[in-house]
Protein backbone atom coordinates (compact mmCIF):
# COMPACT_ATOMS: atom_id res chain seq x y z
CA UNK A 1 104.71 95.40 102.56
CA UNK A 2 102.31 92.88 101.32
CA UNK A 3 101.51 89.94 103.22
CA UNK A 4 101.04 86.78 101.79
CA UNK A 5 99.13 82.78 102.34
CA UNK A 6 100.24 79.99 100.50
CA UNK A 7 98.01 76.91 100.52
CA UNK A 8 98.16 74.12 98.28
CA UNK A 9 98.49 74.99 95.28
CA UNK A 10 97.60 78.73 95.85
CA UNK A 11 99.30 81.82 97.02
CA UNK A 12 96.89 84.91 98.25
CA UNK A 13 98.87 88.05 98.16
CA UNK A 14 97.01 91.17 100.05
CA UNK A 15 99.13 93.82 98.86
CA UNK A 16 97.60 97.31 100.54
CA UNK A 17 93.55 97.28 98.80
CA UNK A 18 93.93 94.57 96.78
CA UNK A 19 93.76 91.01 96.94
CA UNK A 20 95.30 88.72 93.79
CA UNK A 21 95.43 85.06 93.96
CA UNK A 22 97.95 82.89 92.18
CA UNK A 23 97.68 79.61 91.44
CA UNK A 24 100.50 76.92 90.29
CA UNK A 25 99.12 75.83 87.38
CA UNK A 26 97.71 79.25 85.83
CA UNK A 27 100.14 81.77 83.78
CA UNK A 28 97.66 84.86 85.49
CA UNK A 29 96.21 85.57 88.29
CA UNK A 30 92.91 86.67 89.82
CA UNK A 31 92.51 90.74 91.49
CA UNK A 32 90.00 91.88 93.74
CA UNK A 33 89.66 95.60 95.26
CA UNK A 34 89.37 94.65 98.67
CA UNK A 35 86.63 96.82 98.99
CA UNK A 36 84.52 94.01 96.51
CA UNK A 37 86.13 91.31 98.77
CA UNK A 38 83.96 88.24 99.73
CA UNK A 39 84.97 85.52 101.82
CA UNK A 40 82.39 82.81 103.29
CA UNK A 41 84.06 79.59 105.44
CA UNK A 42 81.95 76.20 106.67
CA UNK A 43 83.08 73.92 108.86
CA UNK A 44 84.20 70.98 107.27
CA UNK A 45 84.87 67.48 108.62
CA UNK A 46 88.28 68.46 110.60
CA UNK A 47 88.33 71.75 109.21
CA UNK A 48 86.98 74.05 106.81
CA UNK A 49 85.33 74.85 103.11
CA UNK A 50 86.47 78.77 102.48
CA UNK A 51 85.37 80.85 99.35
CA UNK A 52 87.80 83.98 98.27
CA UNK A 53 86.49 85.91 95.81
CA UNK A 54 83.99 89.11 94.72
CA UNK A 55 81.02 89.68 96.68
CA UNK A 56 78.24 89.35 94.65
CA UNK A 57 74.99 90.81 95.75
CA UNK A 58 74.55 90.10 99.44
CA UNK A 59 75.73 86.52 99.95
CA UNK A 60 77.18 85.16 96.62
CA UNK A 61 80.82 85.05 95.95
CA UNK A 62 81.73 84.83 92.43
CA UNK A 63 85.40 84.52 90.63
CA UNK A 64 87.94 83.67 93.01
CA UNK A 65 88.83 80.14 94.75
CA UNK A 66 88.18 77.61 96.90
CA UNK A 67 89.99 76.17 99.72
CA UNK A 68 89.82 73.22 102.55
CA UNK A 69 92.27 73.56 105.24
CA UNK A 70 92.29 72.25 108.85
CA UNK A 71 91.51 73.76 111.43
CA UNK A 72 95.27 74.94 111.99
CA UNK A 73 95.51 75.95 108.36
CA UNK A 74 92.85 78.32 108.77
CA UNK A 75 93.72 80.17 111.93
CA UNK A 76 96.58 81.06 109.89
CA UNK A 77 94.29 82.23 107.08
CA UNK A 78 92.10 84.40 109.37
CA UNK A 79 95.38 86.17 110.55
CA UNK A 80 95.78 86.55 107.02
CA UNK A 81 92.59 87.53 105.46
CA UNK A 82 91.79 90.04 108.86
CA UNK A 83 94.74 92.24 107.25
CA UNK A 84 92.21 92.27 103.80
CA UNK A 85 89.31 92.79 105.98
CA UNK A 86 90.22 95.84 107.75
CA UNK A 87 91.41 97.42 104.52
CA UNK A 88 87.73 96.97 103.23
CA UNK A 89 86.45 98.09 106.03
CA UNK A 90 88.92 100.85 106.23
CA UNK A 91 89.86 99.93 109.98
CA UNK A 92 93.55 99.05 109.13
């Protein structure tokens, strides 16, 4: 069963190994292989700046999107995105 986070004006579905992102205002959506799966998050005023997308080389992330959330909104996404993680990492 895939599980999904819904953000703004995004929905990130992890559906087994791979990762698509939808967005409201865009007819497609964005894949990823989990196993190219890069995701980087600062601490931002009350919360935090994440990146989604394609690793690309060792610490750029390329394609994918943006987010800020609060700092409740992104507990929820690391319960979320730890479910993507392991499948990369093959621990799930």
């Amino acid at each position: 069963m895939a599980a999904e986070f819904e953000h703004d004006d995004h929905i990130l579905v992890q559906d087994g190994r791979t990762l698509e992102i939808f967005h409201r205002d865009v007819a497609g959506s964005s894949r990823f292989h989990v196993a190219f799966l890069g995701v980087h998050a600062t601490p931002h005023r009350d919360g935090f700046k994440v990146r989604v997308g394609r690793r690309h080389g060792e610490d750029a992330i390329v394609d994918g999107v943006r987010l800020t959330m609060s700092q409740e909104r992104f507990a929820e996404f690391q319960k979320f995105i730890a479910l993507a993680i392991a499948a990369r990492d093959r621990t799930a």
